[in-house]
N, C-alpha and C. Protein backbone atom coordinates (compact mmCIF):
# COMPACT_ATOMS: atom_id res chain seq x y z
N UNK A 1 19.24 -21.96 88.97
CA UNK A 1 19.62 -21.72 87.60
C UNK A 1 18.54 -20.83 86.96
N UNK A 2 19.34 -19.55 86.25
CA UNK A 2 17.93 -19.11 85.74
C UNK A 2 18.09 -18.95 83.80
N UNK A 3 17.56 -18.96 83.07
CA UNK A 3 17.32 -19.16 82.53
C UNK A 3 17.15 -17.45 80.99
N UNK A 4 18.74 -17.17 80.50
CA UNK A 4 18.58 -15.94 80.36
C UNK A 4 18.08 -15.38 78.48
N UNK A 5 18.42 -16.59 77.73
CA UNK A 5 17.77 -16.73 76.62
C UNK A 5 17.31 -18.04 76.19
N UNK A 6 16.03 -17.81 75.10
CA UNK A 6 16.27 -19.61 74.57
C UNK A 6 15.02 -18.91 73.18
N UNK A 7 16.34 -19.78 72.09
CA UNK A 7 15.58 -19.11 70.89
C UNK A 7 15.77 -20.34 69.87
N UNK A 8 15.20 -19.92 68.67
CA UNK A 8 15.76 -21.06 67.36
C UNK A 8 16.67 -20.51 66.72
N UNK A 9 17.81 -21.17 66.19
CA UNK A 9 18.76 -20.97 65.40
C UNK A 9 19.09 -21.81 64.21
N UNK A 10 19.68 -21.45 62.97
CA UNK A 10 20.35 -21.98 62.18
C UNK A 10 21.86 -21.90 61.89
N UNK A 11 22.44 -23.51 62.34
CA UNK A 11 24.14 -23.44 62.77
C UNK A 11 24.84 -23.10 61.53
N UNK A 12 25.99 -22.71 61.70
CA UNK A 12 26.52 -21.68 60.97
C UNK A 12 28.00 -22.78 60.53
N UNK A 13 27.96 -23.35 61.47
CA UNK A 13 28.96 -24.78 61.64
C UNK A 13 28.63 -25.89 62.81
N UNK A 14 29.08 -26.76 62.44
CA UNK A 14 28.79 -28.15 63.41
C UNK A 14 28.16 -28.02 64.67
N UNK A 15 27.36 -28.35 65.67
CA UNK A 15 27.37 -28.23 66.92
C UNK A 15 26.41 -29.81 67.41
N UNK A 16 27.01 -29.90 68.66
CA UNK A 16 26.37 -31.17 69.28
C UNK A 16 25.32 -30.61 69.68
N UNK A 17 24.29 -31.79 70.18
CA UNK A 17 22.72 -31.55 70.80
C UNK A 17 23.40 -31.93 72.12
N UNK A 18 22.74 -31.17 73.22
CA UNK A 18 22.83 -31.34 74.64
C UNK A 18 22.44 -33.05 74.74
N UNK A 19 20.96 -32.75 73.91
CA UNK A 19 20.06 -34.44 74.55
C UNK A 19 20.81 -35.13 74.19
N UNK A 20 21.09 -35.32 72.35
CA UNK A 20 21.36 -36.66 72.04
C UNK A 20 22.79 -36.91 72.00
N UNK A 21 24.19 -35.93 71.72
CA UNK A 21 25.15 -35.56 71.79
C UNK A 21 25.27 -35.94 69.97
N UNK A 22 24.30 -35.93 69.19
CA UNK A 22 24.45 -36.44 68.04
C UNK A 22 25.40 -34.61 66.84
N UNK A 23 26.08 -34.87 66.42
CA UNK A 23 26.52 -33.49 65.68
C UNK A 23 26.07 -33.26 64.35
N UNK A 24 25.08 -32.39 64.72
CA UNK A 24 24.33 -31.48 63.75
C UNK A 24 25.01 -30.26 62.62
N UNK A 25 24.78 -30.34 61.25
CA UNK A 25 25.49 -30.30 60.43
C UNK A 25 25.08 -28.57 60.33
N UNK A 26 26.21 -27.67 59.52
CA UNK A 26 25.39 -26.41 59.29
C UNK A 26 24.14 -26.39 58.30
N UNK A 27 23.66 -25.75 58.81
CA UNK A 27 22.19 -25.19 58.14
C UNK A 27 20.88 -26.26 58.83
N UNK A 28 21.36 -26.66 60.13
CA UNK A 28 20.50 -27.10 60.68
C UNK A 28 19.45 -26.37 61.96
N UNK A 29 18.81 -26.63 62.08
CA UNK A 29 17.93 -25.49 63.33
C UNK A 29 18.25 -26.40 64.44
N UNK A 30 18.41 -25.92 65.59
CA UNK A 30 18.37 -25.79 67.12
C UNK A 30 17.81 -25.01 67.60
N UNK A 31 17.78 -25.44 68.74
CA UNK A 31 17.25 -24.41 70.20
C UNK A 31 18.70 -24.38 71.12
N UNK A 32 18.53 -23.12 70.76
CA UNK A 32 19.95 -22.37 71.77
C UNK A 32 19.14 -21.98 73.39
N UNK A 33 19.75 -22.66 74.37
CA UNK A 33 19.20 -21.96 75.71
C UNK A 33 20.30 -21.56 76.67
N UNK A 34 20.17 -20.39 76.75
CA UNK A 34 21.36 -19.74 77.55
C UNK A 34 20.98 -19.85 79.16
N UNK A 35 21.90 -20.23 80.02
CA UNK A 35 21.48 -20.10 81.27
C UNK A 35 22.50 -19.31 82.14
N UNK A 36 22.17 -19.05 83.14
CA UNK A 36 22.99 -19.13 84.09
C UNK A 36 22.93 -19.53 85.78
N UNK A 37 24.10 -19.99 86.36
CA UNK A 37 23.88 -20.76 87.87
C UNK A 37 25.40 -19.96 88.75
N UNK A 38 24.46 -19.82 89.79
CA UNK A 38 25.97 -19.32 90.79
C UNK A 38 27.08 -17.98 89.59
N UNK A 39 26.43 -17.57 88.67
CA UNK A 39 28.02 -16.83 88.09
C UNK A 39 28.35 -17.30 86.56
N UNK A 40 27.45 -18.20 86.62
CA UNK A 40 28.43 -19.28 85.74
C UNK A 40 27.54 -19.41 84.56
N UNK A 41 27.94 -18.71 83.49
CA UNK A 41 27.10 -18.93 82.07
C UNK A 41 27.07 -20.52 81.31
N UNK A 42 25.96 -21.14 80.69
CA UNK A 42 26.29 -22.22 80.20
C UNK A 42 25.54 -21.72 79.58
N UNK A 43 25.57 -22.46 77.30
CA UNK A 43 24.84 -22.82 76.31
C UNK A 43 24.85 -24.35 76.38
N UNK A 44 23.53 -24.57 76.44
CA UNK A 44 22.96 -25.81 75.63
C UNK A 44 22.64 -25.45 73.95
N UNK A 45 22.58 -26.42 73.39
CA UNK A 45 21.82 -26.81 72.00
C UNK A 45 21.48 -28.00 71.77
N UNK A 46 19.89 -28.06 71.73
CA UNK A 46 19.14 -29.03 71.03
C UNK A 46 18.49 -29.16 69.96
N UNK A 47 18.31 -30.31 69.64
CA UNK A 47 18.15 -30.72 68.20
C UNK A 47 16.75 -30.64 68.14
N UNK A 48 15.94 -30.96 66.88
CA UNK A 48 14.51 -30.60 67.09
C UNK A 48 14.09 -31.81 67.53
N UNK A 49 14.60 -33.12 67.52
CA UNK A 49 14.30 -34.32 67.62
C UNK A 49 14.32 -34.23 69.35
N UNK A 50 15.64 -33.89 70.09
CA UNK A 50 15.45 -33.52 71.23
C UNK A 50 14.43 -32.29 72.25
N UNK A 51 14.00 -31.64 71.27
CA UNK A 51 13.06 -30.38 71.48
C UNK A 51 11.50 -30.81 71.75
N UNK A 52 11.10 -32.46 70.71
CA UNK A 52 10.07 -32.62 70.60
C UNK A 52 9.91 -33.78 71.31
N UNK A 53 11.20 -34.37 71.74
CA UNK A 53 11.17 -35.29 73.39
C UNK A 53 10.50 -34.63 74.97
N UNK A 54 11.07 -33.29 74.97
CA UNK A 54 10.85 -32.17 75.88
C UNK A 54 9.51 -31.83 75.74
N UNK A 55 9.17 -31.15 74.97
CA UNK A 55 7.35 -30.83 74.42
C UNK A 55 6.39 -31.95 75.08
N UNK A 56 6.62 -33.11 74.45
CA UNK A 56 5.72 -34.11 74.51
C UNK A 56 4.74 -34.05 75.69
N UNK A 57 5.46 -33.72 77.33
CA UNK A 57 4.86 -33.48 78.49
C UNK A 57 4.94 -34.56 79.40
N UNK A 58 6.25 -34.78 79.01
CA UNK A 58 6.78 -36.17 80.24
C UNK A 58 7.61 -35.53 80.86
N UNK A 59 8.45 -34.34 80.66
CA UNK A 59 9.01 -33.86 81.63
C UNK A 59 8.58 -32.66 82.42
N UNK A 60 8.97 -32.32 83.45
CA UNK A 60 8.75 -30.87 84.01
C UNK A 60 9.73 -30.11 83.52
N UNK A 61 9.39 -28.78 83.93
CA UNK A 61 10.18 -27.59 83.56
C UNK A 61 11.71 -27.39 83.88
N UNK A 62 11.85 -27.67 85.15
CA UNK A 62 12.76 -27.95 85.95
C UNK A 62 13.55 -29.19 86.11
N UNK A 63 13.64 -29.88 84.92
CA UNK A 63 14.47 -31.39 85.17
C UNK A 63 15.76 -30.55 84.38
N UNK A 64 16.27 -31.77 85.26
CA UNK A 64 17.67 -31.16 84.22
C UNK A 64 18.53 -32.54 84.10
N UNK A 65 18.96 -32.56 82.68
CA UNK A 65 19.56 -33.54 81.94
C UNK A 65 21.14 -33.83 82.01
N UNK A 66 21.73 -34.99 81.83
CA UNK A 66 23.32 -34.84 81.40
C UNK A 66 23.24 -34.58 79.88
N UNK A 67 24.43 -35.05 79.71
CA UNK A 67 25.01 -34.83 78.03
C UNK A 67 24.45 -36.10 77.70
N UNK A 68 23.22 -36.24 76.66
CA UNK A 68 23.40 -37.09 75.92
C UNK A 68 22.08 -37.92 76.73
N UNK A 69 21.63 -37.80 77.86
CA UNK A 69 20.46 -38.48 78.44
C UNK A 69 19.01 -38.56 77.49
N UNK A 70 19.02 -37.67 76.58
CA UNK A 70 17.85 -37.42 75.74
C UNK A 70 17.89 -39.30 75.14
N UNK A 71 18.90 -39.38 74.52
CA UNK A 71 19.01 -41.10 73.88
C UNK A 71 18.40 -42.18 74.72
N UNK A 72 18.41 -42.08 76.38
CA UNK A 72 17.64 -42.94 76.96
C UNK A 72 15.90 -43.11 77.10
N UNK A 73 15.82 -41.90 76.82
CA UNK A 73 14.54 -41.96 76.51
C UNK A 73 14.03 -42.92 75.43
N UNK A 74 12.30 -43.60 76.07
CA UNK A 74 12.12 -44.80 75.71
C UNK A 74 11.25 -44.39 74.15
N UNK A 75 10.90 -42.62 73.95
CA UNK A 75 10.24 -42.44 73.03
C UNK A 75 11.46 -41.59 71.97
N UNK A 76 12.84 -41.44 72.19
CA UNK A 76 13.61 -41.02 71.14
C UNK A 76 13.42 -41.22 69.98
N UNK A 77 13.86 -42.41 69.44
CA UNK A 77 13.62 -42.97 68.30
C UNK A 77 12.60 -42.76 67.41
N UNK A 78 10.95 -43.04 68.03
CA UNK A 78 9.95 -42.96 67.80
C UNK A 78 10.12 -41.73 67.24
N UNK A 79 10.48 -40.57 68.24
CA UNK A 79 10.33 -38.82 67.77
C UNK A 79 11.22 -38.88 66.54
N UNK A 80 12.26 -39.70 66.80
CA UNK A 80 13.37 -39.03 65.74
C UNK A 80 12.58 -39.49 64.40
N UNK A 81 11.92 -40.53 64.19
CA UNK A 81 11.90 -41.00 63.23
C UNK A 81 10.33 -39.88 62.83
N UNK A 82 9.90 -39.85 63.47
CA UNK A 82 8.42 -39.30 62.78
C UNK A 82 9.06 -37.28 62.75
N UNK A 83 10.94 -36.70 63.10
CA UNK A 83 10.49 -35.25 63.13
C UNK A 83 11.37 -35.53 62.07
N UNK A 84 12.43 -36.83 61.91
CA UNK A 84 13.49 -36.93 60.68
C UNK A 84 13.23 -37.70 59.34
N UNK A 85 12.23 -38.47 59.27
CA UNK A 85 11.93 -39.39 59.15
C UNK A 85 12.91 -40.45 58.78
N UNK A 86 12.77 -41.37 58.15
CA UNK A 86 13.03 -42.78 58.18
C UNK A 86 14.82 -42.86 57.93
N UNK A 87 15.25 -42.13 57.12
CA UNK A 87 16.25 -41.82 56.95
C UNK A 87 16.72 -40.70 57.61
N UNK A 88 17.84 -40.73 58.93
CA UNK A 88 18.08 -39.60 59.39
C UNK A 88 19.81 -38.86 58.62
N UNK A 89 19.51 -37.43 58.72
CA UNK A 89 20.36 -36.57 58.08
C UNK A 89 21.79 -36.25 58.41
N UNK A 90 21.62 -37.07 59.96
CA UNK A 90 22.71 -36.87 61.04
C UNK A 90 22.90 -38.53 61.63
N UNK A 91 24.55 -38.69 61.59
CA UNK A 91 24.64 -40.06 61.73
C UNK A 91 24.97 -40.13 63.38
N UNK A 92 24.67 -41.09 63.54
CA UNK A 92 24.92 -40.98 65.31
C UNK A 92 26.20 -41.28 65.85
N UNK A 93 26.22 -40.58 67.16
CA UNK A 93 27.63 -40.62 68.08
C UNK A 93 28.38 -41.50 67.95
């Protein structure tokens, strides 16, 4: 898989987070990462809450996630709450 953009954005309308599958409202920022494998274009979008799960340095470069695996993580919450704080803006799945 290689890896052909990955930038920040502000949604223009609704979109799910890859990690958390939680749906992020417009005028929210993501990370758009464009890839591609065998031919085959895919977009992800993550949330910043999922962005700053990734950062932290528990994962490698090269892991790769399902839909929605970001939520098992044992430090989600923790992130969500200290990048959303206490009250989050986005209600969950």
């Amino acid at each position: 898989m290689d890896t052909l953009s990955c930038r920040m954005v502000t949604n223009r309308k609704p979109h799910k987070c890859w990690g958390c599958t939680r749906t992020m409202p417009p005028g929210t920022e993501m990370q758009v990462v464009v890839t591609v494998d065998s031919r085959e274009f895919a977009e992800a979008r993550w949330c910043l809450v999922c962005q700053a799960v990734l950062d932290n340095g528990t994962y490698e470069y090269d892991d790769q996630f399902g839909f929605g695996d970001m939520r098992n993580d044992p430090d989600w919450e923790a992130t969500r709450e200290s990048v959303e704080g206490e009250a989050s803006p986005v209600a969950a799945p």
